[in-house]
C-alpha atoms as a PDB file:
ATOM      1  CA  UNK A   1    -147.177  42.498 -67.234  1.00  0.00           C
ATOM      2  CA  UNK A   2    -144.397  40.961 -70.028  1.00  0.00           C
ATOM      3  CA  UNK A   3    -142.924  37.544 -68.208  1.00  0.00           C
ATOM      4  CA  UNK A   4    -140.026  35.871 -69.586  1.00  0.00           C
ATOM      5  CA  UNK A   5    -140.480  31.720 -70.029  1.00  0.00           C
ATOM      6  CA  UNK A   6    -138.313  29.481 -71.567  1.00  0.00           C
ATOM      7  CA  UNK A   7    -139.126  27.434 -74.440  1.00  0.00           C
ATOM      8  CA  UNK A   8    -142.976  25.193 -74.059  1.00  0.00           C
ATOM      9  CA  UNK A   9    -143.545  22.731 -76.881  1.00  0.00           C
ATOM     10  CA  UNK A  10    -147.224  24.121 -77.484  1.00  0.00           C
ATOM     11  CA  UNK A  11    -145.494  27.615 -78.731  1.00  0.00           C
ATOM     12  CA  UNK A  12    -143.856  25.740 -81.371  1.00  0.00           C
ATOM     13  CA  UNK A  13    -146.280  27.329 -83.782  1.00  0.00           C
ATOM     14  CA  UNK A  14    -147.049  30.431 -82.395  1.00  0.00           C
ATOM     15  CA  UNK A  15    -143.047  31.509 -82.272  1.00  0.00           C
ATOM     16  CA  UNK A  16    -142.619  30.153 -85.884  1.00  0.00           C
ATOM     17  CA  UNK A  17    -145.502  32.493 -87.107  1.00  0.00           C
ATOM     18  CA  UNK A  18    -144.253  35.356 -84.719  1.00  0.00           C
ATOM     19  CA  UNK A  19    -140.536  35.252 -86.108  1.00  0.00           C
ATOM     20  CA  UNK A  20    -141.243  34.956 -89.840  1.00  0.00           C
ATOM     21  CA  UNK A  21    -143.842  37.809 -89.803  1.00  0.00           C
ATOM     22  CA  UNK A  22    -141.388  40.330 -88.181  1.00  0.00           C
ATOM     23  CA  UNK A  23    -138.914  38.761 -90.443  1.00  0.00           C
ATOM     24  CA  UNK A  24    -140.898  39.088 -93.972  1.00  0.00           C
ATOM     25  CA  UNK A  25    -143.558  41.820 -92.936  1.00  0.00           C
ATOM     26  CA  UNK A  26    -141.516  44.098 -91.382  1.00  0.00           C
ATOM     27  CA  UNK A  27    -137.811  44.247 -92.324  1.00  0.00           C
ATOM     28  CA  UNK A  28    -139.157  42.093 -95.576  1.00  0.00           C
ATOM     29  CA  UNK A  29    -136.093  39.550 -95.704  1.00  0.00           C
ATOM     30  CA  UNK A  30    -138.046  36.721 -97.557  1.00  0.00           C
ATOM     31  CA  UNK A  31    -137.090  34.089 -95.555  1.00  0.00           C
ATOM     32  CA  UNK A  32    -138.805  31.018 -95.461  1.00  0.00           C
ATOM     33  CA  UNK A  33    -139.149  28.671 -92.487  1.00  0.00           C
ATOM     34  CA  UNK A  34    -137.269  25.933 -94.431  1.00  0.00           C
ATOM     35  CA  UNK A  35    -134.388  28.615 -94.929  1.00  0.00           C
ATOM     36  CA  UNK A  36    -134.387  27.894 -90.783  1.00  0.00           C
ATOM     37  CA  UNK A  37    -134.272  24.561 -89.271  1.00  0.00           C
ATOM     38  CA  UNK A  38    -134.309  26.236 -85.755  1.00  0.00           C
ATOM     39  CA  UNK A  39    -138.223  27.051 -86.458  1.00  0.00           C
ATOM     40  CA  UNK A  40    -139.093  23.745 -87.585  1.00  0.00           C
ATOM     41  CA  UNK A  41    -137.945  21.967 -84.372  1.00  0.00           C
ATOM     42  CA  UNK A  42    -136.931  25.375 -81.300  1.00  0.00           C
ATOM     43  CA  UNK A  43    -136.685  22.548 -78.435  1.00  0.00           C
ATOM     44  CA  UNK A  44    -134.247  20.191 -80.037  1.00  0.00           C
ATOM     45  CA  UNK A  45    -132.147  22.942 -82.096  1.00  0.00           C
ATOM     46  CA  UNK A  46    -131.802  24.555 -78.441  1.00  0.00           C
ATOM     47  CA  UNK A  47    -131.639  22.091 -76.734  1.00  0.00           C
ATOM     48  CA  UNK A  48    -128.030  22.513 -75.606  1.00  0.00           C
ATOM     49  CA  UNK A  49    -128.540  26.660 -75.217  1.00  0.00           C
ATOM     50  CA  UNK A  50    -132.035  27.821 -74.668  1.00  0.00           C
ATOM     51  CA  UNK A  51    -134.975  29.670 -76.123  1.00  0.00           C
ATOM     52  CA  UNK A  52    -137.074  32.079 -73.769  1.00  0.00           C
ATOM     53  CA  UNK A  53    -140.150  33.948 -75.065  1.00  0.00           C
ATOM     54  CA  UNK A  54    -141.651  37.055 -73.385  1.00  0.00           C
ATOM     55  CA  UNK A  55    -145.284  36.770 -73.050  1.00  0.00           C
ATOM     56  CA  UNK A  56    -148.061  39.498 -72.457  1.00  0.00           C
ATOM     57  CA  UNK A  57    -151.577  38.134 -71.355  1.00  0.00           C
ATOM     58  CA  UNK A  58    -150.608  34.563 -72.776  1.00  0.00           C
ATOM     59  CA  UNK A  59    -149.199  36.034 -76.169  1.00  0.00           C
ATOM     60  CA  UNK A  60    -146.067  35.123 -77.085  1.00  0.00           C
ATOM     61  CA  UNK A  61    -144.176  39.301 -77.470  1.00  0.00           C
ATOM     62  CA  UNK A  62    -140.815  38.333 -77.928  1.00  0.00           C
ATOM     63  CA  UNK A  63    -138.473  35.883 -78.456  1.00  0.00           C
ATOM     64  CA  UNK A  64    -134.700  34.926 -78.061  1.00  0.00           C
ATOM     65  CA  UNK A  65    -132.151  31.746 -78.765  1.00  0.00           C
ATOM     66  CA  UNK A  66    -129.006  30.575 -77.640  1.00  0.00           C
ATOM     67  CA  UNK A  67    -127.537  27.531 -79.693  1.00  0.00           C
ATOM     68  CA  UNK A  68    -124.407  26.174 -78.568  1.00  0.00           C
ATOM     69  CA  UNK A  69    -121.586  25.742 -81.585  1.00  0.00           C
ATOM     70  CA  UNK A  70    -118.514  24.374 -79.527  1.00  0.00           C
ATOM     71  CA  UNK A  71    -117.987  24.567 -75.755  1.00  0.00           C
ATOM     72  CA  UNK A  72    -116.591  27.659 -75.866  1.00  0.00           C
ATOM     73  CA  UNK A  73    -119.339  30.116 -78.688  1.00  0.00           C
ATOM     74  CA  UNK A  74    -122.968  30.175 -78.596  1.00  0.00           C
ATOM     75  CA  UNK A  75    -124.903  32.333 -81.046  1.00  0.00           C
ATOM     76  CA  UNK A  76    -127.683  34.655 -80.119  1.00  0.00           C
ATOM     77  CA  UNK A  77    -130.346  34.011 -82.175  1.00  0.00           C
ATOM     78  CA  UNK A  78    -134.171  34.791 -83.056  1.00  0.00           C
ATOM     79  CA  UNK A  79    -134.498  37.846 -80.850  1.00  0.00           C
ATOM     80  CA  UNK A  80    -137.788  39.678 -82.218  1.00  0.00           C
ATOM     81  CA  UNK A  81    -139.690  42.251 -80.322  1.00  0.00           C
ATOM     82  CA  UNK A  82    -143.326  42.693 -81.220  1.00  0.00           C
ATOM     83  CA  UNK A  83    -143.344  46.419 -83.040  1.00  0.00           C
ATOM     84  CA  UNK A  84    -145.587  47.793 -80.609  1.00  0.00           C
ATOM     85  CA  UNK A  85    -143.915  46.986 -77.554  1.00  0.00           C
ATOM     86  CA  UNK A  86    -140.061  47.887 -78.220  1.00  0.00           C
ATOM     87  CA  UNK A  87    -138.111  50.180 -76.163  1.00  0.00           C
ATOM     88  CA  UNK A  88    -136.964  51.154 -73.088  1.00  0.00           C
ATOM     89  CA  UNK A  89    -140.282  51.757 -71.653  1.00  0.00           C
ATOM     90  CA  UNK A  90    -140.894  47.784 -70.707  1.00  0.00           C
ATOM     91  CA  UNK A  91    -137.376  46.867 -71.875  1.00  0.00           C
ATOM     92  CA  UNK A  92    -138.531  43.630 -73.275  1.00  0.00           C
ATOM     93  CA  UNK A  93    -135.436  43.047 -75.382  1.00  0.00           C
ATOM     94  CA  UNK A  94    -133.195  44.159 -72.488  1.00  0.00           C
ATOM     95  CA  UNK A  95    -135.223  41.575 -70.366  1.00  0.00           C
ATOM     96  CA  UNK A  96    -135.034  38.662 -72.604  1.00  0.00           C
ATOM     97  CA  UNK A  97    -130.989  39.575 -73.125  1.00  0.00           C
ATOM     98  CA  UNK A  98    -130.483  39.356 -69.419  1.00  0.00           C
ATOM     99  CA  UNK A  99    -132.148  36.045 -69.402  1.00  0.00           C
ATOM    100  CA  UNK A 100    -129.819  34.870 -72.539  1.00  0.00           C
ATOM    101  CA  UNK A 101    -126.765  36.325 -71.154  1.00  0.00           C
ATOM    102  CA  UNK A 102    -126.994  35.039 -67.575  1.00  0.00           C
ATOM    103  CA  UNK A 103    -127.865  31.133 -68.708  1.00  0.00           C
ATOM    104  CA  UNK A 104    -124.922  31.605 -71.319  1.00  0.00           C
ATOM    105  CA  UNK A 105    -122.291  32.553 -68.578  1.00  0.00           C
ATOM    106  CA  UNK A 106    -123.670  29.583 -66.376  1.00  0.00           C
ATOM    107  CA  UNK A 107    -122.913  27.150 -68.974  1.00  0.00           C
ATOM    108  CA  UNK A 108    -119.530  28.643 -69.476  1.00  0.00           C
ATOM    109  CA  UNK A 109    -119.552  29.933 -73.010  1.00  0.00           C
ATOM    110  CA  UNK A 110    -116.734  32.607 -73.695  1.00  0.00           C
ATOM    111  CA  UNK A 111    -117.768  34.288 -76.595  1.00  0.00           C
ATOM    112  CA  UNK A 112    -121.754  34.840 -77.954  1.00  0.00           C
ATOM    113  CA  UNK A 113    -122.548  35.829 -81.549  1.00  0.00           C
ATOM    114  CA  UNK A 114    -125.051  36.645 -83.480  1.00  0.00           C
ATOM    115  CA  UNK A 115    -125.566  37.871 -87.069  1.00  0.00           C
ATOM    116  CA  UNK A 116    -128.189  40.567 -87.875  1.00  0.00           C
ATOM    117  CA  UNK A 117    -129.792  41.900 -90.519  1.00  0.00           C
ATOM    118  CA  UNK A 118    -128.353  45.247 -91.799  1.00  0.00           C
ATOM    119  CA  UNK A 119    -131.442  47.442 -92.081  1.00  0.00           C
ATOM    120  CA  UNK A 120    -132.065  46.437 -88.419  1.00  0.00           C
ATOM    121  CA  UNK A 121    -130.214  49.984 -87.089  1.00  0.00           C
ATOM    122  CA  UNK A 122    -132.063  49.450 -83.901  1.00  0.00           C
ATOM    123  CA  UNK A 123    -130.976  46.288 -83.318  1.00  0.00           C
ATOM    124  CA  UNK A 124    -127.560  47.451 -83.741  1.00  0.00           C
ATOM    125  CA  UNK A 125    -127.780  50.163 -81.106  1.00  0.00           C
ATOM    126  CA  UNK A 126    -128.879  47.540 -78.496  1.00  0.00           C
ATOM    127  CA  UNK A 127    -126.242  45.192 -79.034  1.00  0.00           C
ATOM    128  CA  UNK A 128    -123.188  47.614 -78.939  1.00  0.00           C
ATOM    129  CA  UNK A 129    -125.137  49.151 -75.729  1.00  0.00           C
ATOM    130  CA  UNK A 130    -124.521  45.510 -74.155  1.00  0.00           C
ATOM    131  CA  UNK A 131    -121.230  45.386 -75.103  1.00  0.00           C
ATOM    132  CA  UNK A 132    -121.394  43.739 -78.418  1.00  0.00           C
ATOM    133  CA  UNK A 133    -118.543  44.613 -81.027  1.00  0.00           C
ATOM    134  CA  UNK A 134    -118.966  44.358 -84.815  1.00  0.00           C
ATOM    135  CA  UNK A 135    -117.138  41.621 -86.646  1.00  0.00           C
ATOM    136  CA  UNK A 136    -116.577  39.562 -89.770  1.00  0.00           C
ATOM    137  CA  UNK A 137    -117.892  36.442 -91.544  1.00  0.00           C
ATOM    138  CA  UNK A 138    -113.497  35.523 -91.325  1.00  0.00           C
ATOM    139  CA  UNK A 139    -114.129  35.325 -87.681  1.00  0.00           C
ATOM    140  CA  UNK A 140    -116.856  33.331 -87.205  1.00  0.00           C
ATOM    141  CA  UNK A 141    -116.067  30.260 -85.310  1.00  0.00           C
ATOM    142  CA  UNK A 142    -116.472  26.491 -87.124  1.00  0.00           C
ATOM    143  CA  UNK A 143    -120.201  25.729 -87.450  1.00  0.00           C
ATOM    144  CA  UNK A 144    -121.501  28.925 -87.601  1.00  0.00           C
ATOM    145  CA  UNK A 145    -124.627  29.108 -90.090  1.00  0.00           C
ATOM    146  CA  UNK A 146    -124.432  32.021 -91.694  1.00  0.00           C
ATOM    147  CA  UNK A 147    -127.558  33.683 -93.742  1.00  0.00           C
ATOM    148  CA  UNK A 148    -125.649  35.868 -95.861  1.00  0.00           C
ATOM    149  CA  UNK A 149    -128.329  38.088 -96.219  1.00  0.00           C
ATOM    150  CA  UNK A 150    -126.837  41.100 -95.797  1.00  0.00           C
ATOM    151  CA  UNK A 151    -126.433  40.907 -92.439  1.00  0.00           C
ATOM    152  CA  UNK A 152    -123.995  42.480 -89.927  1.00  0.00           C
ATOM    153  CA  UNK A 153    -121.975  40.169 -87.561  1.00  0.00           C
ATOM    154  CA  UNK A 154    -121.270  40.577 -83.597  1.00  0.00           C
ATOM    155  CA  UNK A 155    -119.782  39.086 -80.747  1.00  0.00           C
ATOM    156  CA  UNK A 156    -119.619  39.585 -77.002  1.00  0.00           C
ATOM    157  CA  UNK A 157    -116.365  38.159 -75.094  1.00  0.00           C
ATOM    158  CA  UNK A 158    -118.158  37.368 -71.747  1.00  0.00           C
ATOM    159  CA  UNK A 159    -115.772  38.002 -68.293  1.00  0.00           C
END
């Protein structure tokens, strides 16, 4: 059974190690953990958003942030899916989305974006399924950290 938590402080470790092997061992982006602040601290850099993992038998199977930039944009971040488990079969990502998309309308954010790498095709397909439209670094809103590497960007106007 996959269960959806938000953020504990004893995961710190376990999410760092989860997101940067996805991130270097499978799409192989070479990023470091010191190229990401959000690893080095999750509670505080979300503290004003939220971070939710998905859990199977205690181990942490997925992962998703929302960081607040202004009062009115958040930016989805740090959704991973282990390999194994992606798809529609136990809709994991869809599952930790919900959970993302639901807190980020009760805290009145308009618009959510997110930045994605540009080999991740998959990825792609699941955010334009929920509604996600392609953008442009010129559109990202003030205090957006961008990677810049090579990454697509998205947004969602939420109703």
């Amino acid at each position: 059974m996959i269960t959806i938590e938000s953020f504990q402080l004893n995961d710190q470790n376990e999410v760092k190690d989860f997101v940067l092997n996805i991130q270097n061992n499978e799409f192989l982006l070479g990023f470091s953990e010191m190229d990401q602040p959000d690893l080095i601290d999750i509670a505080h850099f979300y503290r004003d958003g939220g971070f939710w993992t998905a859990k199977s038998q205690n181990e942490i199977v997925g992962t998703i942030g929302l960081q607040k930039i202004d009062v009115h944009n958040a930016v989805l971040r740090k959704m991973f899916v282990k390999k194994e488990l992606r798809g529609r079969e136990l809709s994991i990502a869809q599952k930790l989305f919900d959970t993302l998309f639901e807190e980020a309308k009760m805290k009145g954010f308009q618009t959510i974006w997110l930045d994605t790498p540009a080999v991740a095709t998959a990825s792609h397909q699941f955010y334009e399924r929920n509604g996600f439209i392609q953008s442009d670094k010129q559109n990202l809103p003030n205090g957006y950290v961008f990677p810049d590497k090579n990454s697509k960007i998205y947004k969602l106007t939420l109703k």
